[in-house]
C-alpha atoms as a PDB file:
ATOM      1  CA  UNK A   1      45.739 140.539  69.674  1.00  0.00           C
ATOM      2  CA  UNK A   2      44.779 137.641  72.009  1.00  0.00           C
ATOM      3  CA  UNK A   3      47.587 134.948  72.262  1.00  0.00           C
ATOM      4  CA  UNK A   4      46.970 131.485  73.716  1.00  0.00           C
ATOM      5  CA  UNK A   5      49.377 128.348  73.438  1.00  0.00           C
ATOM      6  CA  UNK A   6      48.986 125.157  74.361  1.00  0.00           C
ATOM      7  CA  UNK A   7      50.300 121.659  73.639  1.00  0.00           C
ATOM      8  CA  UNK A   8      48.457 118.143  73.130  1.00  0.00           C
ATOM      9  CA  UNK A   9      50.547 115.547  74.184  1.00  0.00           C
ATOM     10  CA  UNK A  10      52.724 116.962  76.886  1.00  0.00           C
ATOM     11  CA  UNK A  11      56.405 115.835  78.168  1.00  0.00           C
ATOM     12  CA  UNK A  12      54.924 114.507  81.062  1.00  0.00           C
ATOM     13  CA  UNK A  13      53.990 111.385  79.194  1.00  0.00           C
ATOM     14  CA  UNK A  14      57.208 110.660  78.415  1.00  0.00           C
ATOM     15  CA  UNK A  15      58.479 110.614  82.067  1.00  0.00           C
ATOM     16  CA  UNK A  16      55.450 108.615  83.195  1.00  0.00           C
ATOM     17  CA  UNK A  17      57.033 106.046  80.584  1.00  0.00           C
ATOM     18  CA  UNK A  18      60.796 106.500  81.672  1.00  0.00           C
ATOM     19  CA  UNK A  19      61.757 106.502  78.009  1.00  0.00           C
ATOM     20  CA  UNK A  20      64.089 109.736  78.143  1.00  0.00           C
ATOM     21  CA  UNK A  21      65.093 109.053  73.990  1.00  0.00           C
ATOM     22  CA  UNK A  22      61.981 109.590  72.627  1.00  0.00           C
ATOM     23  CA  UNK A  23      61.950 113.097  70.439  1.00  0.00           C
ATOM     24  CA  UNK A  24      58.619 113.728  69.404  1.00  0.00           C
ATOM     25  CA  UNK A  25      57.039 115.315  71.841  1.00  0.00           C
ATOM     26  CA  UNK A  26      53.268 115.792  70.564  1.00  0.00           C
ATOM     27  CA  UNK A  27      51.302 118.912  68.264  1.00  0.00           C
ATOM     28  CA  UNK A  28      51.168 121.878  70.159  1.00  0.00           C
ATOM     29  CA  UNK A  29      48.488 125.430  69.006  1.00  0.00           C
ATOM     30  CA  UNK A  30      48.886 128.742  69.176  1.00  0.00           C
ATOM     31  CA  UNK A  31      45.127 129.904  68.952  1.00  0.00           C
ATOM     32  CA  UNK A  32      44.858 134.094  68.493  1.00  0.00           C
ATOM     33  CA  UNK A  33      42.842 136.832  66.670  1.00  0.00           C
ATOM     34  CA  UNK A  34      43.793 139.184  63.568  1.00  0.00           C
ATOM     35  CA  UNK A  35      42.423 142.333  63.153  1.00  0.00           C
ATOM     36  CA  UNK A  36      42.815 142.876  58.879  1.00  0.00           C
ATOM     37  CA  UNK A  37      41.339 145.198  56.731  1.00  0.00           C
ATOM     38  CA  UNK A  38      38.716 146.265  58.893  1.00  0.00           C
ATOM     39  CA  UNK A  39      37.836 142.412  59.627  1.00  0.00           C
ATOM     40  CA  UNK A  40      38.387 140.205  62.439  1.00  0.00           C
ATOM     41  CA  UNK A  41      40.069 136.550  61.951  1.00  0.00           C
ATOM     42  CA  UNK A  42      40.512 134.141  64.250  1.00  0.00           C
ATOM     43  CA  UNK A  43      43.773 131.771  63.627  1.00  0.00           C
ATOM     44  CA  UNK A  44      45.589 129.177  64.566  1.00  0.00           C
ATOM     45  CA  UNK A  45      48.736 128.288  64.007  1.00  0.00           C
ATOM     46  CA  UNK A  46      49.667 124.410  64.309  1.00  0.00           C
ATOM     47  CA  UNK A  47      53.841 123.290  65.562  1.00  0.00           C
ATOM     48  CA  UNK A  48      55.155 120.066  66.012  1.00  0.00           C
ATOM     49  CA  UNK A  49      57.121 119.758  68.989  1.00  0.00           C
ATOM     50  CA  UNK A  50      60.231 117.656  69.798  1.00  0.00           C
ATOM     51  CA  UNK A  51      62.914 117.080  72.556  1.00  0.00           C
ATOM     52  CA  UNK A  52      65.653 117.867  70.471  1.00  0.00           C
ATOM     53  CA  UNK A  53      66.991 120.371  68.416  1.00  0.00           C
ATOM     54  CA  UNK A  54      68.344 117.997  65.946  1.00  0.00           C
ATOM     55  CA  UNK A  55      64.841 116.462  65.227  1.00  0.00           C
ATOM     56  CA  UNK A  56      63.491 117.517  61.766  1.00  0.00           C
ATOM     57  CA  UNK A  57      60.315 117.459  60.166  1.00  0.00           C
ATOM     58  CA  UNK A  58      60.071 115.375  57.027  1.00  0.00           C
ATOM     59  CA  UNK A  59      56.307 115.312  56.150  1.00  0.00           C
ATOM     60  CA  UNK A  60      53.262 115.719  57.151  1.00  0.00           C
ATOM     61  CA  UNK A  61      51.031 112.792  55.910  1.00  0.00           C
ATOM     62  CA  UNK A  62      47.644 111.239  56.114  1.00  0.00           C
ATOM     63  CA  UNK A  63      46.192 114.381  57.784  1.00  0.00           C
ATOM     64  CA  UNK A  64      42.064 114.561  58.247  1.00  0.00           C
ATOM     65  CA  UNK A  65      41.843 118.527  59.231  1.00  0.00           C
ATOM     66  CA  UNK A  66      38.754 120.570  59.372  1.00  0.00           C
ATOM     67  CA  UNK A  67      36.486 122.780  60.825  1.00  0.00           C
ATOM     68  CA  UNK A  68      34.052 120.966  63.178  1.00  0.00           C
ATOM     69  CA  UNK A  69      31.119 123.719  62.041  1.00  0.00           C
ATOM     70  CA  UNK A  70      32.048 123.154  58.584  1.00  0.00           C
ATOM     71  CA  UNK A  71      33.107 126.369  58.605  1.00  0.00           C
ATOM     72  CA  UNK A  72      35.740 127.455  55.255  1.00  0.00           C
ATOM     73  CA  UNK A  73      39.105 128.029  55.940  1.00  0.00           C
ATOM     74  CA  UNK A  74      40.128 131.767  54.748  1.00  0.00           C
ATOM     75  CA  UNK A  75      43.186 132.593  52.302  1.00  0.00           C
ATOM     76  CA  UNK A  76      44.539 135.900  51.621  1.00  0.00           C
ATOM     77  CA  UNK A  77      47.558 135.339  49.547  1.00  0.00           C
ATOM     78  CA  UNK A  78      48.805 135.741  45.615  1.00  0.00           C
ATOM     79  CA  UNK A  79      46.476 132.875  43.967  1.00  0.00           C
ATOM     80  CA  UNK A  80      43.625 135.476  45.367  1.00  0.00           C
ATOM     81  CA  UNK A  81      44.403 138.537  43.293  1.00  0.00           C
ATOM     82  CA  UNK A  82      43.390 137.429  40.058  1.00  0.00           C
ATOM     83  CA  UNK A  83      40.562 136.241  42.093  1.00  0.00           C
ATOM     84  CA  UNK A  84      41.184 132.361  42.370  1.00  0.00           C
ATOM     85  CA  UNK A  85      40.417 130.441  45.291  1.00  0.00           C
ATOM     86  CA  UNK A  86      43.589 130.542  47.013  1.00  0.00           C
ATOM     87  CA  UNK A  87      46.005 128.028  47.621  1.00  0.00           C
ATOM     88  CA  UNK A  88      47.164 126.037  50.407  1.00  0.00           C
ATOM     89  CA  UNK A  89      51.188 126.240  49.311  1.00  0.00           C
ATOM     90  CA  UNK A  90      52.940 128.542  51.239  1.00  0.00           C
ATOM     91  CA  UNK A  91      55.090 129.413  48.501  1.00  0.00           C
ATOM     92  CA  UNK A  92      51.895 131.578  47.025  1.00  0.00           C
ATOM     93  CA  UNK A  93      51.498 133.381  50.454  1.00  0.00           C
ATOM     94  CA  UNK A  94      53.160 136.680  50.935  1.00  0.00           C
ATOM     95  CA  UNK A  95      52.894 140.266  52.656  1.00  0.00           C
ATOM     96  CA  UNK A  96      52.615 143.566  50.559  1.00  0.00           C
ATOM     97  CA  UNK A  97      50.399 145.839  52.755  1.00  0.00           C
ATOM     98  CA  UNK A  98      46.812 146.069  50.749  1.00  0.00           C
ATOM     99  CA  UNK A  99      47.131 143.270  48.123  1.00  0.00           C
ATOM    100  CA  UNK A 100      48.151 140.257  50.604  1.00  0.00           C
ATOM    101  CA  UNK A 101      48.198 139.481  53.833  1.00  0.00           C
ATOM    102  CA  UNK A 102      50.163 135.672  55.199  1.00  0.00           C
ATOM    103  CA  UNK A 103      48.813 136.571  58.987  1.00  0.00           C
ATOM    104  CA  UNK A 104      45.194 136.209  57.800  1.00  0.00           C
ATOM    105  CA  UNK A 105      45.957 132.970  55.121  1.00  0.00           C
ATOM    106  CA  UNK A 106      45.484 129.438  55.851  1.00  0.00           C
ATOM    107  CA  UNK A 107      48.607 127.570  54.653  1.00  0.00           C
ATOM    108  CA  UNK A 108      50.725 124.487  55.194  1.00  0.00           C
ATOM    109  CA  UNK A 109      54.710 124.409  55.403  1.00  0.00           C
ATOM    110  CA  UNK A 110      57.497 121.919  56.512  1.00  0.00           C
ATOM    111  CA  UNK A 111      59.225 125.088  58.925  1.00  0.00           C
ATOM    112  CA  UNK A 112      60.789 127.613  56.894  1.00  0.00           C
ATOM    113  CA  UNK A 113      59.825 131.161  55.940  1.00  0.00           C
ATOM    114  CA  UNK A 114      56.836 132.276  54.257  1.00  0.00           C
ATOM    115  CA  UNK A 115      57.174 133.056  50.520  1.00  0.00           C
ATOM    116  CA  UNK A 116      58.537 131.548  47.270  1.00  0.00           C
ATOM    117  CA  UNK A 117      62.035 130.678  48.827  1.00  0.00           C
ATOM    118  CA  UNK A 118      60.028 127.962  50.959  1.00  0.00           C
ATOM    119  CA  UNK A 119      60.939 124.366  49.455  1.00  0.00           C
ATOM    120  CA  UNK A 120      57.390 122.516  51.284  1.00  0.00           C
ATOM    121  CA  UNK A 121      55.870 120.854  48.377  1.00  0.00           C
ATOM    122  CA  UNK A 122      52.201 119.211  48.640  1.00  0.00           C
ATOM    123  CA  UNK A 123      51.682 115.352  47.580  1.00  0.00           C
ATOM    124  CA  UNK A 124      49.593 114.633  45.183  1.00  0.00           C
ATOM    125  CA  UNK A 125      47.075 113.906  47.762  1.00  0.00           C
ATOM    126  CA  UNK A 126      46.486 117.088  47.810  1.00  0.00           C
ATOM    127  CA  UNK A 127      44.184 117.785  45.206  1.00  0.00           C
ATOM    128  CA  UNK A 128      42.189 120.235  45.375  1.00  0.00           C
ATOM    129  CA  UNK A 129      45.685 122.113  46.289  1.00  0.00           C
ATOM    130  CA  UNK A 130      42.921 125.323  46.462  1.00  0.00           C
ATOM    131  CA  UNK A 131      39.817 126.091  48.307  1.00  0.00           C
ATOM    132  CA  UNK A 132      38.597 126.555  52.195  1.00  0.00           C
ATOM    133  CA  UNK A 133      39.179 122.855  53.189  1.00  0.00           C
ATOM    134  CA  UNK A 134      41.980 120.121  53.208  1.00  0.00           C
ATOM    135  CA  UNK A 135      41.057 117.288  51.342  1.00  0.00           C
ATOM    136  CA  UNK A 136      41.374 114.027  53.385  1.00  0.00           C
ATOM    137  CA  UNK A 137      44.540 111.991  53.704  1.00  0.00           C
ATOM    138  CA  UNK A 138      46.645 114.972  52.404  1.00  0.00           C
ATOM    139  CA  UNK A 139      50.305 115.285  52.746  1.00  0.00           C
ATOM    140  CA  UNK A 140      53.524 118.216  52.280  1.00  0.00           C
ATOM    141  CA  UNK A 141      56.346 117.564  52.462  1.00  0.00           C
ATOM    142  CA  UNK A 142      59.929 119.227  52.821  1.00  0.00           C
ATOM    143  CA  UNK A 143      61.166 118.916  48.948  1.00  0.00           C
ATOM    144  CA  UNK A 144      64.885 119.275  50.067  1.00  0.00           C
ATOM    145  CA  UNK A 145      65.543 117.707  53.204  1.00  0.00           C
ATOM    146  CA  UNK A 146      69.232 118.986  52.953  1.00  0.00           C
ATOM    147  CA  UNK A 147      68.532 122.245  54.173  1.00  0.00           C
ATOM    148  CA  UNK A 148      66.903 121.256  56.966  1.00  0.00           C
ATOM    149  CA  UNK A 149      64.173 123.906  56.927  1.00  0.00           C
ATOM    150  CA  UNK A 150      62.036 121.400  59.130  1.00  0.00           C
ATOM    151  CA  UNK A 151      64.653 121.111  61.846  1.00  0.00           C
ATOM    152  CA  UNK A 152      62.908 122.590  65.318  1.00  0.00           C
ATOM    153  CA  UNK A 153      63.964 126.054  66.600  1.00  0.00           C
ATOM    154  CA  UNK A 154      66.489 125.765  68.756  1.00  0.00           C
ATOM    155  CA  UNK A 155      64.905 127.842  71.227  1.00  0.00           C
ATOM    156  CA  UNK A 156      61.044 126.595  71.537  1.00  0.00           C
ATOM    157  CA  UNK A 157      61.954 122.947  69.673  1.00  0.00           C
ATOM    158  CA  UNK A 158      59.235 123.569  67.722  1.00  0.00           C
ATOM    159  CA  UNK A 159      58.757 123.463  63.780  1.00  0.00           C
ATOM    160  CA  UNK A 160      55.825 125.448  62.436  1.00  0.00           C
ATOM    161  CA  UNK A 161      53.543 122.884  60.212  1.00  0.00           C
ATOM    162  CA  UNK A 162      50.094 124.977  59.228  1.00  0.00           C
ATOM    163  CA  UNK A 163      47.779 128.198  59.554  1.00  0.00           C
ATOM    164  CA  UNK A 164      44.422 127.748  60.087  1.00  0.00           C
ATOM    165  CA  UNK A 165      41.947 131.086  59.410  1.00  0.00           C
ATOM    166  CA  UNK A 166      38.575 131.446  59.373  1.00  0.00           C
ATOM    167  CA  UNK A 167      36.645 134.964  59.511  1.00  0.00           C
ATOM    168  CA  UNK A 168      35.248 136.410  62.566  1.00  0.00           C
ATOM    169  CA  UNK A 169      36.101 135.944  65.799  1.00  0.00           C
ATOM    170  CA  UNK A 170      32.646 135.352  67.266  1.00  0.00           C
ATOM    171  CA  UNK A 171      32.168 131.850  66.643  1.00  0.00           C
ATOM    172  CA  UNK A 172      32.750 128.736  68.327  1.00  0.00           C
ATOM    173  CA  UNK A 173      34.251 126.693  65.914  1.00  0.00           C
ATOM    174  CA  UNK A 174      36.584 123.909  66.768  1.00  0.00           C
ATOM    175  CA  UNK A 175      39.680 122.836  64.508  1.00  0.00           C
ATOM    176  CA  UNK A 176      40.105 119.304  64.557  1.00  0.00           C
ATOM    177  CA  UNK A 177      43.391 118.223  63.476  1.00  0.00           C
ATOM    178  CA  UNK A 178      44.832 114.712  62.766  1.00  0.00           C
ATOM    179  CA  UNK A 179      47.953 113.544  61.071  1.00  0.00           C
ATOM    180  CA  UNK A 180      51.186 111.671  60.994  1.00  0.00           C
ATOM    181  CA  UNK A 181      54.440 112.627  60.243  1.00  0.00           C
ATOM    182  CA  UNK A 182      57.974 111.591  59.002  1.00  0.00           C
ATOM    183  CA  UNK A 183      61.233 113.035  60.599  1.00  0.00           C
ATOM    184  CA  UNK A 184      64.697 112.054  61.849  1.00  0.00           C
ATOM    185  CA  UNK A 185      67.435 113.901  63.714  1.00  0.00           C
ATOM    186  CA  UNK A 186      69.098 115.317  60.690  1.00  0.00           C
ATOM    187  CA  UNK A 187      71.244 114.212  57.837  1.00  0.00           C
ATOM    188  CA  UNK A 188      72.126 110.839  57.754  1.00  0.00           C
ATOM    189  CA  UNK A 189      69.829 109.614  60.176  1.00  0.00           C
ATOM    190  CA  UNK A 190      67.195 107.351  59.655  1.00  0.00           C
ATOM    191  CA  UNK A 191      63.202 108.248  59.244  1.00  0.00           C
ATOM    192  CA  UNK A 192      60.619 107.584  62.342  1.00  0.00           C
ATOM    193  CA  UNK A 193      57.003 108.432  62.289  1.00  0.00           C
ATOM    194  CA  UNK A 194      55.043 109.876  65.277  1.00  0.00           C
ATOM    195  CA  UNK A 195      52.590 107.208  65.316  1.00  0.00           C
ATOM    196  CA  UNK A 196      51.836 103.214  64.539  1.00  0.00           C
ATOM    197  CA  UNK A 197      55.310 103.224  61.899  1.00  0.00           C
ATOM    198  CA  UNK A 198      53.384 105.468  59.415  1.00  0.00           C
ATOM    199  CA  UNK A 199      50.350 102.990  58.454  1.00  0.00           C
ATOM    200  CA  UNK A 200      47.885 105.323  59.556  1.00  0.00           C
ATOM    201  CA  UNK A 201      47.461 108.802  61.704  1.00  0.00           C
ATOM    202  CA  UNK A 202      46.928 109.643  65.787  1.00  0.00           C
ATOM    203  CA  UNK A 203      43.930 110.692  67.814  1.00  0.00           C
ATOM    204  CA  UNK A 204      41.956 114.011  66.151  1.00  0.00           C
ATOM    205  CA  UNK A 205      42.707 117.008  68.456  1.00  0.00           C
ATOM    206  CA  UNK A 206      40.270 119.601  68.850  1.00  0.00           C
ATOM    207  CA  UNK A 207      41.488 122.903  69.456  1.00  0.00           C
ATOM    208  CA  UNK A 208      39.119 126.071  69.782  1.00  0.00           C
ATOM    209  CA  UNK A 209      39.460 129.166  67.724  1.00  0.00           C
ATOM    210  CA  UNK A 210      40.283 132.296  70.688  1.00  0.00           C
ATOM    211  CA  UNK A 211      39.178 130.078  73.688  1.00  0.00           C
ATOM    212  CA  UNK A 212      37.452 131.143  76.278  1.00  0.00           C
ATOM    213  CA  UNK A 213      39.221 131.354  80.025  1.00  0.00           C
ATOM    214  CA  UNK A 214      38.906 127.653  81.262  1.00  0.00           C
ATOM    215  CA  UNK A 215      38.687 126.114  77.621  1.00  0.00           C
ATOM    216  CA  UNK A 216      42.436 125.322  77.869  1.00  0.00           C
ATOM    217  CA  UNK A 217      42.718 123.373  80.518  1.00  0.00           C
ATOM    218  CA  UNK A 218      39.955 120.817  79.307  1.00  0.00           C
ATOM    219  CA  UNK A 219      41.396 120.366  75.827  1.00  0.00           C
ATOM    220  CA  UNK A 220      44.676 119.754  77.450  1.00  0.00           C
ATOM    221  CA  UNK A 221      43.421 117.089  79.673  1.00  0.00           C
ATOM    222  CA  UNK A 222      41.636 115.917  76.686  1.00  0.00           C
ATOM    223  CA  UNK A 223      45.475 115.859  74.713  1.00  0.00           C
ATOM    224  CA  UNK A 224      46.902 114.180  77.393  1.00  0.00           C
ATOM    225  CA  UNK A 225      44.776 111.280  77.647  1.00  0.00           C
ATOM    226  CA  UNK A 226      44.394 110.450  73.826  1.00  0.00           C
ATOM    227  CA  UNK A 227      48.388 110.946  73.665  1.00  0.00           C
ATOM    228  CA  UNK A 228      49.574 107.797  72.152  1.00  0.00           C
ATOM    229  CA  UNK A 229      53.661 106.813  71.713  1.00  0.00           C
ATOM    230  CA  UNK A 230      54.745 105.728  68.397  1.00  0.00           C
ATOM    231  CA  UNK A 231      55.626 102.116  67.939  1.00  0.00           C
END
């Protein structure tokens, strides 16, 4: 399995600025391959990063996320077996070896763990809540914020936010991923948004299925200079 991370919107910003409070730190990609069922998949998985481990996701929110090819997002999870098209909630994703398979689905979560015990809900935005794409201005959203599943790890201060999958490792294709999002630094604390107060989403970032050697470095210059600081 090939393993690549990077971040868009790096912590460097924030000392350029001298503002040492700010906790969202930008969207940061983990961009690998799958070998399943004889297949190859190429994912990526999609984090929101903070500078705290008191900040907490909320929601996810006005998102415009797709393949730049056009290319269908793959699922592999319970909606599937009865052969739907399969949903986007990871409460319907799952592992039980030979019927499903959550390292080769396409999902969407406010942190937690994969499975039915996940409390991410999808807004009603998100209709078609099935198929290989994610309809425009789509939102989830943690549907108990007192359990603070979307607080960041207190190791990598990250909180996991979406799988991407698409068969075949062989192409070029390009994820391009824009959103906002709603969080605060736990209970009791008041709501921020990454960017503009929540009237709208930040810059698309393009991040590349498996990149080649060399890729990473110009998508990170790219991150850096469409970073912008919320309001």
């Amino acid at each position: 399995m090939k393993n690549t991370t990077f971040a868009l919107g790096a912590a460097a910003i924030l000392g350029v600025s001298g503002v040492a409070s700010a906790s969202f730190v930008g969207a940061v990609f983990d961009s690998y391959a799958v070998e399943a069922g004889g297949q190859s998949y190429a994912v990526i998985d999609a984090y929101i990063e903070f500078d705290s481990a008191d900040d907490t996701v909320l929601n996810i929110f006005n998102v415009d996320i797709f393949n730049v090819n056009g290319t269908a997002f793959n699922h592999n999870d319970f909606n599937t077996l009865s052969g739907l098209a399969g949903a986007w909630n990871v409460v319907q994703s799952g592992n039980i070896p030979g019927v499903v398979d959550s390292s080769i689905d396409s999902l969407v979560l406010v942190g937690g763990p994969i499975g039915g015990t996940n409390t991410t809900a999808l807004d009603p935005s998100f209709d078609p809540s099935t198929g290989g794409s994610v309809p425009f201005n789509a939102g989830w959203f943690n549907s108990n914020p007192p359990n603070l599943q979307g607080r960041a790890d207190a190791g990598t201060l990250r909180t996991w936010v979406g799988r991407f999958v698409i068969e075949g490792t062989d192409s070029a294709e390009t994820l391009s991923f824009a959103f906002n999002m709603g969080y605060n630094q736990g209970l009791g604390t008041g709501a921020q948004f990454a960017y503009n107060d929540g009237a709208t989403r930040g810059p698309a970032i393009l991040v590349d299925y498996v990149p080649a050697p060399g890729a990473i470095a110009l998508l990170g210059l790219a991150g850096l200079a469409g970073r912008r600081r919320r309001n």
